[in-house]
Protein backbone atom coordinates (compact mmCIF):
# COMPACT_ATOMS: atom_id res chain seq x y z
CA UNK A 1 0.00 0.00 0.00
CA UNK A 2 1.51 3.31 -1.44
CA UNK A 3 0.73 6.61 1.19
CA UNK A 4 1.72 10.03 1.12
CA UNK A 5 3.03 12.59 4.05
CA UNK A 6 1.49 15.44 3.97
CA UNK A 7 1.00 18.65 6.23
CA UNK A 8 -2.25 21.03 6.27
CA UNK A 9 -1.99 23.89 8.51
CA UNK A 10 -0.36 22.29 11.85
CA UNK A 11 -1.35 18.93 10.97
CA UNK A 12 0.97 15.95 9.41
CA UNK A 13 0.16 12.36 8.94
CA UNK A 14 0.04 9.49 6.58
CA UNK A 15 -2.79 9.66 3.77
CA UNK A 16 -4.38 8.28 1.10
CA UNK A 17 -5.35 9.62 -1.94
CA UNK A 18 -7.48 6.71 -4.47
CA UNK A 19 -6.56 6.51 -7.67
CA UNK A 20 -10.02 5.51 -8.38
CA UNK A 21 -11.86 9.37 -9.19
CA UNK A 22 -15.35 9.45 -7.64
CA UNK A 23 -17.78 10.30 -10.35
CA UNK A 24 -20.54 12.77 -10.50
CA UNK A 25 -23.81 10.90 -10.57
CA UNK A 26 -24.14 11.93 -14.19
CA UNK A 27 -26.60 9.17 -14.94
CA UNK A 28 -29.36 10.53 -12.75
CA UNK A 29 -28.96 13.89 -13.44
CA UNK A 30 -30.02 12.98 -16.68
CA UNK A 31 -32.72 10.65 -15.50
CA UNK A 32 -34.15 13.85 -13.01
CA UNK A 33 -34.08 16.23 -16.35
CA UNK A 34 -36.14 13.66 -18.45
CA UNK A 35 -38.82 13.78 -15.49
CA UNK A 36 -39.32 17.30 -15.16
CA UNK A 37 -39.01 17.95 -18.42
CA UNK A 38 -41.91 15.77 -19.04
CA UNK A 39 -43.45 17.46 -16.52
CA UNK A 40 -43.25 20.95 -18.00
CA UNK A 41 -44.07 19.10 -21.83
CA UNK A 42 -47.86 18.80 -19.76
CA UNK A 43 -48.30 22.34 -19.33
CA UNK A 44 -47.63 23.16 -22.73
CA UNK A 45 -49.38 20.71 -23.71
CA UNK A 46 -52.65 22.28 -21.29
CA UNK A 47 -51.78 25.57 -22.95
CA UNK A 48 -51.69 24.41 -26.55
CA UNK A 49 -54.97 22.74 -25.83
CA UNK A 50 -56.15 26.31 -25.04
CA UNK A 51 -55.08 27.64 -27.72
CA UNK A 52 -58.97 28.07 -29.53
CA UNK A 53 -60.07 29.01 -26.43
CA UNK A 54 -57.79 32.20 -26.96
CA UNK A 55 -58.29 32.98 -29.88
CA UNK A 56 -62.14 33.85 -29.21
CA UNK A 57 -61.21 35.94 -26.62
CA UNK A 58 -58.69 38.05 -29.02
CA UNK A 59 -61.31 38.47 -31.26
CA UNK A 60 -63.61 39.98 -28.63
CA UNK A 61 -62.81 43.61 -28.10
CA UNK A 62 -62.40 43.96 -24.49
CA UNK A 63 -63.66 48.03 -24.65
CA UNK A 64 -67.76 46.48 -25.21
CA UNK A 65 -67.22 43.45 -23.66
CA UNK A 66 -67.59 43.68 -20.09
CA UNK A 67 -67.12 40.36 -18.87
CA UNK A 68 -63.83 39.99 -21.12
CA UNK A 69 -61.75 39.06 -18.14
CA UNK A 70 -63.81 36.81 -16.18
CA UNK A 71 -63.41 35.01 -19.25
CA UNK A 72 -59.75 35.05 -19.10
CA UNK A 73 -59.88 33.62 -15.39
CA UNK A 74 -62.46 31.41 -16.28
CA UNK A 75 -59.42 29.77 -19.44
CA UNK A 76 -56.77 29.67 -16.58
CA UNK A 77 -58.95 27.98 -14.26
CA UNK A 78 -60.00 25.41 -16.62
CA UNK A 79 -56.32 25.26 -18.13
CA UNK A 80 -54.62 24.84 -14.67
CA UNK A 81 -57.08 22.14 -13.70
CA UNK A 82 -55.95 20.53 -16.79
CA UNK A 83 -52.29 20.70 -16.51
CA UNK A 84 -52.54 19.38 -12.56
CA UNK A 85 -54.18 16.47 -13.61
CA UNK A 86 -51.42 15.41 -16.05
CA UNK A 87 -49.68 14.57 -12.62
CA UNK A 88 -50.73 13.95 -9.00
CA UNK A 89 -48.96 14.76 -6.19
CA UNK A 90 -48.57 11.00 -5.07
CA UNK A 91 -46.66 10.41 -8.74
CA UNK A 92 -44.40 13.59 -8.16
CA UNK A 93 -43.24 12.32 -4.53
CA UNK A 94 -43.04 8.81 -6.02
CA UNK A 95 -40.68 9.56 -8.72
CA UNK A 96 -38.64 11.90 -6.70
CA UNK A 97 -38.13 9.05 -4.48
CA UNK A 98 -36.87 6.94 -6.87
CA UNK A 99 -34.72 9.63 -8.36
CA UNK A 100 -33.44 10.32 -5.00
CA UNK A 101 -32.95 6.52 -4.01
CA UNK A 102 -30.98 6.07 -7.36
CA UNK A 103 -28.75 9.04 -6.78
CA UNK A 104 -28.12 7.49 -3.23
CA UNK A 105 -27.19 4.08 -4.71
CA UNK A 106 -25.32 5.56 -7.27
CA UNK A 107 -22.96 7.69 -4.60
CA UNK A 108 -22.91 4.62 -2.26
CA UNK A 109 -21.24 2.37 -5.28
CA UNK A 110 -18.60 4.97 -6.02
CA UNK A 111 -17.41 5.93 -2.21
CA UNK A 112 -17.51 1.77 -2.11
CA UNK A 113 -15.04 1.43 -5.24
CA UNK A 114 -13.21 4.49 -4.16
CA UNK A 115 -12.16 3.22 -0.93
CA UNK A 116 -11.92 -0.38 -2.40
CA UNK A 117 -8.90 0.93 -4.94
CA UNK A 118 -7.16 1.61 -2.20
CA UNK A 119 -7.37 -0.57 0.27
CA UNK A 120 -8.90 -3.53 -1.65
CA UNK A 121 -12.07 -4.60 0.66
CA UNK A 122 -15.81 -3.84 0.48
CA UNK A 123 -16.91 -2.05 3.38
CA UNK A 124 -19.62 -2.59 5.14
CA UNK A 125 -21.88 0.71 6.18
CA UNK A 126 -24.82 1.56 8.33
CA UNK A 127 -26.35 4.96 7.46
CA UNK A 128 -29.44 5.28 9.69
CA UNK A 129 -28.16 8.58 9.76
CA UNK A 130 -29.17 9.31 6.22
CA UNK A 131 -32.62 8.76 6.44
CA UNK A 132 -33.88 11.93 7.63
CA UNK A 133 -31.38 14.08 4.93
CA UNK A 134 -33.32 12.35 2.38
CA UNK A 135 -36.52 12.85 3.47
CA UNK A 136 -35.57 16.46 3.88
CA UNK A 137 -34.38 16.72 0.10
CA UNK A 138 -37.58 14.51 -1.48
CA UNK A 139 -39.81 17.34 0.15
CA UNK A 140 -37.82 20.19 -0.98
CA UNK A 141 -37.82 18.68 -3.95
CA UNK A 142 -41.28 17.71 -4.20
CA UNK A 143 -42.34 21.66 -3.40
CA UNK A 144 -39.90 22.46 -6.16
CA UNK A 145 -41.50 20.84 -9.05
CA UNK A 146 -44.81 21.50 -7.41
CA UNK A 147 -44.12 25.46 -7.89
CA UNK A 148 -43.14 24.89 -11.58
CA UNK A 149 -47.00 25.17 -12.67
CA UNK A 150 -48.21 27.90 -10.03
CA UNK A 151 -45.54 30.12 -11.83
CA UNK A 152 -45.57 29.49 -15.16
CA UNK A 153 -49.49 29.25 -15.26
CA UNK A 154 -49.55 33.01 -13.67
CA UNK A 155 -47.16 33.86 -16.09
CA UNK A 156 -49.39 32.51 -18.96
CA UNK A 157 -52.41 34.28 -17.79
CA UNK A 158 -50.48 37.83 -17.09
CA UNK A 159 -49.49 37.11 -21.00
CA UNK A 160 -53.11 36.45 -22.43
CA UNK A 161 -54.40 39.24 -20.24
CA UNK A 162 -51.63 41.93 -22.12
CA UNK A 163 -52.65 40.16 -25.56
CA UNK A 164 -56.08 40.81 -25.29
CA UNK A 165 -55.75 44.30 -24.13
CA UNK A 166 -53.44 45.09 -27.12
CA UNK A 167 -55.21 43.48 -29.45
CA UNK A 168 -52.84 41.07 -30.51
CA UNK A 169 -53.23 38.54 -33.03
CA UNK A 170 -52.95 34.65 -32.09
CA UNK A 171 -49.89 33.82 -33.87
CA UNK A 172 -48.10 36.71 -31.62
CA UNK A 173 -49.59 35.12 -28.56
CA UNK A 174 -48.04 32.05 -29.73
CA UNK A 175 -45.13 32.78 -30.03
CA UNK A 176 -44.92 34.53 -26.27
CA UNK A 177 -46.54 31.85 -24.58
CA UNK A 178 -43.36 29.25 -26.56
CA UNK A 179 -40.70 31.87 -25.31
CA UNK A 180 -42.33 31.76 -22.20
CA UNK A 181 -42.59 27.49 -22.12
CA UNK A 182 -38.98 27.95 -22.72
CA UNK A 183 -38.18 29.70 -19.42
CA UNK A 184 -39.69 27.10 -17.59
CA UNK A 185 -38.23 24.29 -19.41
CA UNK A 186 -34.62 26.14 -18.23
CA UNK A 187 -35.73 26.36 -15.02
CA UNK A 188 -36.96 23.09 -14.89
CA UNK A 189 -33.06 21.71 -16.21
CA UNK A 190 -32.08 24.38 -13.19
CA UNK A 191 -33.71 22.61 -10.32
CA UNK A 192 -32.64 19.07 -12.13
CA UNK A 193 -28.86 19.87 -12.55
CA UNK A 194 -28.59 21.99 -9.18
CA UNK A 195 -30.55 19.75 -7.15
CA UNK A 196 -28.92 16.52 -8.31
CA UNK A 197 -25.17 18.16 -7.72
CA UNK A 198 -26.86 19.09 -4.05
CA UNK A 199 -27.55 15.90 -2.97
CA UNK A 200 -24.29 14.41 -4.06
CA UNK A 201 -22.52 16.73 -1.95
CA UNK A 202 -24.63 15.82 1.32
CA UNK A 203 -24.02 12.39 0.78
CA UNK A 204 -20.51 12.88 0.09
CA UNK A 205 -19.76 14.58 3.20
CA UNK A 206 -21.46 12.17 5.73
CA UNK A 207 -20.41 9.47 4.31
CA UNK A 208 -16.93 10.48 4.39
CA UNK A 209 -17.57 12.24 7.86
CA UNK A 210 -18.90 9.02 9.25
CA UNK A 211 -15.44 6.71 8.34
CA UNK A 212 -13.47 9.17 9.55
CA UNK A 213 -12.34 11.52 6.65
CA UNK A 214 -12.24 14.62 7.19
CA UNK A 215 -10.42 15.97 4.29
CA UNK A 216 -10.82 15.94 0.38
CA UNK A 217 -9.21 16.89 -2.90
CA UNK A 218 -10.80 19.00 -5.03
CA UNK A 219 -12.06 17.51 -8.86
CA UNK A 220 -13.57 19.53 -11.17
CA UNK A 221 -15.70 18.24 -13.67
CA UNK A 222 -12.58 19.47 -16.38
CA UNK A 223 -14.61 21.00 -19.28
CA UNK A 224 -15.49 24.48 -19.98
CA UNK A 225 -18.50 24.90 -17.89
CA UNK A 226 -16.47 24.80 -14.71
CA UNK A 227 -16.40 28.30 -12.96
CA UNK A 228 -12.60 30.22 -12.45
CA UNK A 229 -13.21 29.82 -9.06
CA UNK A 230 -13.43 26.07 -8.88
CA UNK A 231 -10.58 25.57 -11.44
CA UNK A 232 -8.13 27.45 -9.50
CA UNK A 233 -9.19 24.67 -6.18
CA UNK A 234 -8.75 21.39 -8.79
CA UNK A 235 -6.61 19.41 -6.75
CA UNK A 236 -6.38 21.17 -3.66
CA UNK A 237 -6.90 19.89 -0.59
CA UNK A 238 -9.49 21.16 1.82
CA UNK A 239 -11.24 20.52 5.29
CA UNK A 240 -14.87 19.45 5.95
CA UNK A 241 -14.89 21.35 8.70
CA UNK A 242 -13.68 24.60 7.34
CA UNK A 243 -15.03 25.08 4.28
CA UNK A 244 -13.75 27.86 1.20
CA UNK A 245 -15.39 30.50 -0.62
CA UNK A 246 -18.35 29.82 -1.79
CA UNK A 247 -18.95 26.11 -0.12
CA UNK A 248 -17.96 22.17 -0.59
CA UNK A 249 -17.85 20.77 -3.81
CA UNK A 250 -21.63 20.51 -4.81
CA UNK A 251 -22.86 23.35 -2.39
CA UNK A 252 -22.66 25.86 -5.26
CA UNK A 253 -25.20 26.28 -8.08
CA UNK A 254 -25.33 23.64 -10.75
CA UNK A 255 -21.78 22.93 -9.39
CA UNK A 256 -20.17 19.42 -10.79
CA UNK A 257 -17.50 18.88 -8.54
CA UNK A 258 -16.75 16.27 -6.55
CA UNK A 259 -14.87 15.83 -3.30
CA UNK A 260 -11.85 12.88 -3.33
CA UNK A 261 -11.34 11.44 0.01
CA UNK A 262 -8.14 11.95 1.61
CA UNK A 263 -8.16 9.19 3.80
CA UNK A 264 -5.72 10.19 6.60
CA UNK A 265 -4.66 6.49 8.22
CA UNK A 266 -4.37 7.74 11.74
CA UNK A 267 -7.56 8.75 11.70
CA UNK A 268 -9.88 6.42 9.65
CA UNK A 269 -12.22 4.02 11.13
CA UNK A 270 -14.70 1.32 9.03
CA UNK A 271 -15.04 -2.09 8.60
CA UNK A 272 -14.68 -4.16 5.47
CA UNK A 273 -13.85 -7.36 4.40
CA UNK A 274 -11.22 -8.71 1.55
């Protein structure tokens, strides 16, 4: 077994660095973007649906018709119902629990390899502790893509209101109500991206806490997208208790990163088996 000496601050001991990179879970940050994004493919779907519906009330003019905007409520109701029912709540929480659980997997195979490059056993974890973190980030997560309708649906109706009070034809209300689909599709790849990168990091760091390790190297995700910031920290070491600018690897939005674990052999506890 090959160790290095290093010193941080007033510390020195005998560490471990794995060969073995942990990898971003990739794979369901992809699978959480297909979700919503079939998600937000309902609404438009609701609003394209409504599209006749519109086009009546453009064609009333709103200065001798009185009851123009009731009308307009009357669409969004009827619209919103529709788009809701595309999903129920029970289906949201459902497949945010099996994104979450596969994200959780996913982390728990690569700290297992990790470890197992360098000191060739499977180790054997309890993580009771990781119960209620979860729970936390399927309900945050849950109200997240629960929110993505309530907005863009007010949006919608503050852009049919505008259209019918300047008189605009369908085709431009089309077109607005795309450009406006396409906001919340971004959005939607936001909270997918961000979130996923979120809940690596929390896993990371208690599972690494809970062996023992309580320092990492920093990896970047080494394409363009990585910010200055966290290109200047690849390979750096840092503390989980004292943590830089800005956060962990993970903390920061849509961040890619991943924290290495610098096993220090003084200080590492956890059982495995060859």
């Amino acid at each position: 077994m090959c160790y290095l000496t290093l010193e941080l601050g007033d510390e020195m001991g005998k560490v471990i660095i794995p060969k073995r990179k942990w990898r971003f879970p990739d794979p369901w940050r992809r699978e959480y973007e297909r979700y919503i994004l079939r998600f937000t493919g309902s609404l438009w779907e609701a609003v394209e649906n409504s599209l006749p519906q519109m086009e009546l009330l453009l064609e009333n003019n709103p200065l001798r018709a009185d009851g123009i905007f009731e009308d307009v409520y009357s669409l969004m109701r009827s619209l919103t119902i529709n788009g809701y029912m595309k999903f129920e709540e029970a289906d949201i929480y459902n497949e945010t629990n099996r994104i979450a659980k596969g994200i959780s997997d996913y982390n728990l195979q690569e700290f297992k390899a990790v470890m197992r490059s360098a000191f060739r056993i499977d180790l054997f974890v309890a993580e009771p502790y990781l119960n209620d973190l979860m729970k936390l980030w399927i309900t945050e997560n849950v109200a997240r893509i629960k929110s993505i309708p309530d907005q863009y649906f007010k949006e919608v109706e503050n852009i049919v209101r505008e259209s019918v009070m300047n008189g605009s034809t369908l085709t431009t209300l089309s077109k607005a109500l795309e450009s406006r689909f396409k906001v919340s599709q971004d959005r939607a790849r936001l909270i997918a991206r961000d979130q996923t990168g979120k809940v690596n990091y929390y896993l990371t760091r208690q599972r690494q806490l809970q062996v023992g390790i309580r320092r990492y190297q920093w990896l970047t995700a080494g394409d363009e997208r990585v910010r200055d910031l966290h290109e200047a920290r690849a390979n750096k070491l840092f503390r989980w208790d004292n943590p830089p600018e800005g956060g962990h690897p993970g903390q920061a939005v849509q961040c890619r990163c991943i924290a290495q674990p610098v096993v220090d052999l003084d200080k590492v506890s956890f059982m495995g088996a060859m």
